[in-house]
PDB file of N, CA and C in Angstrom:
ATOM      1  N   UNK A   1       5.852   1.548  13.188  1.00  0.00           N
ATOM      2  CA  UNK A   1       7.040   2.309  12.891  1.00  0.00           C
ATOM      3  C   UNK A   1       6.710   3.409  11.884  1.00  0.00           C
ATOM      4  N   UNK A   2       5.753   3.015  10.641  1.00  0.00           N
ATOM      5  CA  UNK A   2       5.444   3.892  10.107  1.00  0.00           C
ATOM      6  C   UNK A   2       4.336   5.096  10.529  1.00  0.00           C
ATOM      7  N   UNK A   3       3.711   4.899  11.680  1.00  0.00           N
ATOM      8  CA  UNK A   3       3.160   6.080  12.462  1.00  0.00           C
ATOM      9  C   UNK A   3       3.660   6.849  13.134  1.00  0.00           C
ATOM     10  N   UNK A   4       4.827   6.000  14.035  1.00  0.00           N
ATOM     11  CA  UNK A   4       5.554   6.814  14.402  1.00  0.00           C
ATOM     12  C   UNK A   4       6.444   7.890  13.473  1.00  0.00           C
ATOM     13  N   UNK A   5       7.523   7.448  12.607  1.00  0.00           N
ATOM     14  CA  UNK A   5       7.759   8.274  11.543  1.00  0.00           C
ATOM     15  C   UNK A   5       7.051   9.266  11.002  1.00  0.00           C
ATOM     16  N   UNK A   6       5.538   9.365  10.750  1.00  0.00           N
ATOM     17  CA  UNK A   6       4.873  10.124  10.159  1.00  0.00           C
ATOM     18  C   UNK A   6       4.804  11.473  11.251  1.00  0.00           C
ATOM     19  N   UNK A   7       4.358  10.795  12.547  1.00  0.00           N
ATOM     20  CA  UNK A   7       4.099  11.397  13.863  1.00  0.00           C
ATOM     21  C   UNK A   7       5.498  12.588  14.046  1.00  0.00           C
ATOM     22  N   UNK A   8       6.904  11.427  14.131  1.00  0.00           N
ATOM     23  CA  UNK A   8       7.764  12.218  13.709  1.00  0.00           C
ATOM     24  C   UNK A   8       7.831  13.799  13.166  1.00  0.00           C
ATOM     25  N   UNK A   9       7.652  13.328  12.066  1.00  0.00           N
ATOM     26  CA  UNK A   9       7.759  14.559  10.567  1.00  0.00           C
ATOM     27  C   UNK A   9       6.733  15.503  10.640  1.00  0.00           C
ATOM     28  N   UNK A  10       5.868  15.455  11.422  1.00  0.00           N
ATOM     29  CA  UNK A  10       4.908  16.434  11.488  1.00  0.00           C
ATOM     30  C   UNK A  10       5.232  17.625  12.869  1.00  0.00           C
ATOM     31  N   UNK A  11       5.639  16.944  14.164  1.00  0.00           N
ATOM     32  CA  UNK A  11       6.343  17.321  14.862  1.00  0.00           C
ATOM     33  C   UNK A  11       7.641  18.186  14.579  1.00  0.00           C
ATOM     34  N   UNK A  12       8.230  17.525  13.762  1.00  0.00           N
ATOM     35  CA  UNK A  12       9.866  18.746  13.101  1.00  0.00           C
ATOM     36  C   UNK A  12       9.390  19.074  12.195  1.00  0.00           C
ATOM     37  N   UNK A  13       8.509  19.151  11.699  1.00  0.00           N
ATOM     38  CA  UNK A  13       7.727  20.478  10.615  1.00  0.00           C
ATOM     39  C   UNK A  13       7.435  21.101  11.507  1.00  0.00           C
ATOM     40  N   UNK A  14       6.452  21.361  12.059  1.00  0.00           N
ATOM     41  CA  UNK A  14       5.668  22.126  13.078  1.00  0.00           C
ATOM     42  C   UNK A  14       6.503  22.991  14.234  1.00  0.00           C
ATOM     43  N   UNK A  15       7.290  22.389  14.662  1.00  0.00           N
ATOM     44  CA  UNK A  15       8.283  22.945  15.365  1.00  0.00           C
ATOM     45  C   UNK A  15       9.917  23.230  14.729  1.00  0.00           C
ATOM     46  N   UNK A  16      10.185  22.863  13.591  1.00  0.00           N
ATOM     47  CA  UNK A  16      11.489  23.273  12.786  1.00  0.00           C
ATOM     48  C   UNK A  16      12.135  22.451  13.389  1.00  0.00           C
ATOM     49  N   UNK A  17      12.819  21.543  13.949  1.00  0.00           N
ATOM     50  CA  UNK A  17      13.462  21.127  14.612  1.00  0.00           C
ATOM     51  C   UNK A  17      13.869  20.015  13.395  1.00  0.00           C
ATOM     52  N   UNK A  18      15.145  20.226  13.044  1.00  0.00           N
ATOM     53  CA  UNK A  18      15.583  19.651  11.727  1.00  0.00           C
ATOM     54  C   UNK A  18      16.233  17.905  12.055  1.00  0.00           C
ATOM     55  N   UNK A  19      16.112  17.128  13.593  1.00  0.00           N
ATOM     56  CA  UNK A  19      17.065  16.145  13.787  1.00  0.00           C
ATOM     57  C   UNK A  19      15.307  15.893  13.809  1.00  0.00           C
ATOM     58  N   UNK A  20      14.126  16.165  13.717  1.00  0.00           N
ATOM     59  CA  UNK A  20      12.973  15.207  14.252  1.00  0.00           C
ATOM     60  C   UNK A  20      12.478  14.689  12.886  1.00  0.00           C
ATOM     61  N   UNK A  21      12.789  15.748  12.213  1.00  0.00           N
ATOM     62  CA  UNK A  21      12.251  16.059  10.637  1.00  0.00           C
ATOM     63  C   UNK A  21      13.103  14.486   9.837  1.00  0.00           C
ATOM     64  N   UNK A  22      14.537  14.606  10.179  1.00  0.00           N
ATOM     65  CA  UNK A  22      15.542  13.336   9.311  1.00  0.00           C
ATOM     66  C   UNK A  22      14.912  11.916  10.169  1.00  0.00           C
ATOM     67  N   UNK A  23      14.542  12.213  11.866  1.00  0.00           N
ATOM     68  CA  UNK A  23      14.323  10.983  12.081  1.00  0.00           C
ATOM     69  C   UNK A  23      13.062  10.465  11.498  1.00  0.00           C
ATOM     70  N   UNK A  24      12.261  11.241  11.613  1.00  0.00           N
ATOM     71  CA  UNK A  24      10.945  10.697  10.695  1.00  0.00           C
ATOM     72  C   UNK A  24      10.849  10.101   9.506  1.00  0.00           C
ATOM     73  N   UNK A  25      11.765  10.700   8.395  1.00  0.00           N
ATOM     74  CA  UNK A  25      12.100  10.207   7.547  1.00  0.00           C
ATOM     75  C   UNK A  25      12.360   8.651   7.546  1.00  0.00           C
ATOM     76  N   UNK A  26      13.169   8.633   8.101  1.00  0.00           N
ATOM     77  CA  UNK A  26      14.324   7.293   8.262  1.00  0.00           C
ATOM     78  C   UNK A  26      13.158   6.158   9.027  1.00  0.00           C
ATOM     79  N   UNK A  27      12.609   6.365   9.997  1.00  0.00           N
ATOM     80  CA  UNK A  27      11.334   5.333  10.147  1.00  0.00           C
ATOM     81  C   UNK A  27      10.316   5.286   9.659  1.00  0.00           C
ATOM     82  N   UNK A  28      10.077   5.853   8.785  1.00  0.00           N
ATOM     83  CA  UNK A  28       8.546   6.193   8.032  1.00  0.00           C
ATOM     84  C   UNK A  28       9.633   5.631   6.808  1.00  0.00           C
ATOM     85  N   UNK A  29      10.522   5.149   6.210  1.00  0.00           N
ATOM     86  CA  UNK A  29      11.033   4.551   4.997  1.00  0.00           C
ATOM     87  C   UNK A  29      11.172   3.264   5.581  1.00  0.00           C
ATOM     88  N   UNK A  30      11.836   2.913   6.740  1.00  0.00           N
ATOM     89  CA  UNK A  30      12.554   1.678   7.372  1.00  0.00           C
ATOM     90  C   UNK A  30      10.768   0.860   7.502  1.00  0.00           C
ATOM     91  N   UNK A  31      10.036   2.198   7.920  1.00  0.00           N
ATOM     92  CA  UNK A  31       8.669   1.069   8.643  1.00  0.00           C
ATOM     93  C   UNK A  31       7.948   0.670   6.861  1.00  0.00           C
ATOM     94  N   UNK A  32       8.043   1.415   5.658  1.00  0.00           N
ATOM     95  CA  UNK A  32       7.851   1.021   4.418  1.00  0.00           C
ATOM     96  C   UNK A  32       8.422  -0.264   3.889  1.00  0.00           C
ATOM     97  N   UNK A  33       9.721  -0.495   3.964  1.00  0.00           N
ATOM     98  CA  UNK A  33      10.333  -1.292   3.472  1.00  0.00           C
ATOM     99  C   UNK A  33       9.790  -2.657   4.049  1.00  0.00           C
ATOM    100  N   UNK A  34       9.430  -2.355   6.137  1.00  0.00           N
ATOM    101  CA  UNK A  34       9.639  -3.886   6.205  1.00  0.00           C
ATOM    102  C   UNK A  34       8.124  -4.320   5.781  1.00  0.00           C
ATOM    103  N   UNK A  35       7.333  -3.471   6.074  1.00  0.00           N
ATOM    104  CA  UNK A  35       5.848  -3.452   5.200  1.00  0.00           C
ATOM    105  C   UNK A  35       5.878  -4.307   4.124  1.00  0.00           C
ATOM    106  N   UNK A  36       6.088  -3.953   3.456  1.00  0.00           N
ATOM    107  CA  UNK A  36       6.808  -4.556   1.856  1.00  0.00           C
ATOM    108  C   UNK A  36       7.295  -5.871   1.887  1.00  0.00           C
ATOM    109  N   UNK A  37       8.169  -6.054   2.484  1.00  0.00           N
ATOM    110  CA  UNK A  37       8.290  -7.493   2.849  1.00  0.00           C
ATOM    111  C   UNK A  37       7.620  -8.084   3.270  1.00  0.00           C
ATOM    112  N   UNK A  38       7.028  -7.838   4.589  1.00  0.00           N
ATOM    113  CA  UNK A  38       6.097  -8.699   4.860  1.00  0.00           C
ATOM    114  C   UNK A  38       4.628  -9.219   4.119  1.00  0.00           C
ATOM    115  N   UNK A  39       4.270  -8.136   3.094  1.00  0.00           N
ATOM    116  CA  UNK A  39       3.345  -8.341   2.445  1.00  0.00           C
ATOM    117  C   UNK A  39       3.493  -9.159   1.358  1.00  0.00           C
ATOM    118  N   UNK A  40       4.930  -9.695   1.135  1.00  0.00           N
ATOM    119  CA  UNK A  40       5.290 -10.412   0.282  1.00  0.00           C
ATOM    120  C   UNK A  40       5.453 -11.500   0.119  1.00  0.00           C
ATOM    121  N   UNK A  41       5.500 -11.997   2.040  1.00  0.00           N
ATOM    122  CA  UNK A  41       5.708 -13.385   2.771  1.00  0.00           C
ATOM    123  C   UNK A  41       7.051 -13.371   2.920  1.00  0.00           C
ATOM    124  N   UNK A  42       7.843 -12.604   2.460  1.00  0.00           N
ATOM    125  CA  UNK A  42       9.249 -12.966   3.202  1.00  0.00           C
ATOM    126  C   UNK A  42       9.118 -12.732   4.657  1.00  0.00           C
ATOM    127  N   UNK A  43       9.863 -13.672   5.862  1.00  0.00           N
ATOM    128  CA  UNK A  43       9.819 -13.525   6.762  1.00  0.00           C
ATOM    129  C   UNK A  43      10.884 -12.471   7.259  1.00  0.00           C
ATOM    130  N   UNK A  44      10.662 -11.293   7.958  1.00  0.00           N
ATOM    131  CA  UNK A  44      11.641 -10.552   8.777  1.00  0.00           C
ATOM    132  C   UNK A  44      11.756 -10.379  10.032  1.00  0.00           C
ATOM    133  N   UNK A  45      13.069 -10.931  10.084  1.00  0.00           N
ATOM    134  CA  UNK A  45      13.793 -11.173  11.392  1.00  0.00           C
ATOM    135  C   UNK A  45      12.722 -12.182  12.562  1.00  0.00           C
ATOM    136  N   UNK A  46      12.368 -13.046  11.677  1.00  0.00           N
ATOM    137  CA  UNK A  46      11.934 -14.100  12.485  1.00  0.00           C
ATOM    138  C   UNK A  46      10.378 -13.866  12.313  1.00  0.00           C
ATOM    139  N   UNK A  47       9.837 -13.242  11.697  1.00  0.00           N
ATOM    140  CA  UNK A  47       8.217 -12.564  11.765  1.00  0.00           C
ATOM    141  C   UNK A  47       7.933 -12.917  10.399  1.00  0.00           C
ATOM    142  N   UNK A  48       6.966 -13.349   9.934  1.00  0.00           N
ATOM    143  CA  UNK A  48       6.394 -13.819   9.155  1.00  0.00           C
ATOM    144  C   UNK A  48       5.549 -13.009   8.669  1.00  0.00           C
ATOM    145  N   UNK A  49       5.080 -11.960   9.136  1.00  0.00           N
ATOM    146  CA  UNK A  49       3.891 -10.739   8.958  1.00  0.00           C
ATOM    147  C   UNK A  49       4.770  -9.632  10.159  1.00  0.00           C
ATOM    148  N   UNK A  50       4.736  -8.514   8.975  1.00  0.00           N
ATOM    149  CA  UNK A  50       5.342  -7.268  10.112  1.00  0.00           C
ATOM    150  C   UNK A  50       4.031  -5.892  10.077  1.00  0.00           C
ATOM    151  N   UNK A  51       3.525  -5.843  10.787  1.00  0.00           N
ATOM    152  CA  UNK A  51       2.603  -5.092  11.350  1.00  0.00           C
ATOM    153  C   UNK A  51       3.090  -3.535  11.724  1.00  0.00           C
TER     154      UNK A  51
END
């Protein structure tokens, strides 16, 4: 999730396209967070390790 996001944001940079630019954002934070958790051992949403 967080590649994609990144993949994202480089794409609506590159091309201006300002809805690719917010979505990148928003999965490149969402794919951080569950990162974070999982590295913590909390299990998310049934996953024990989120990749």
């Amino acid at each position: 999730m967080i590649i994609l996001g990144i993949i994202l944001l480089i794409v609506g940079f590159l091309t201006g396209i300002g809805i690719l630019w917010t979505i990148g954002i928003v999965l490149a934070v969402i794919g951080a967070i569950l990162w974070v958790l999982g590295a913590m051992g909390h299990a998310v949403r049934g996953r024990r390790h989120y990749w």
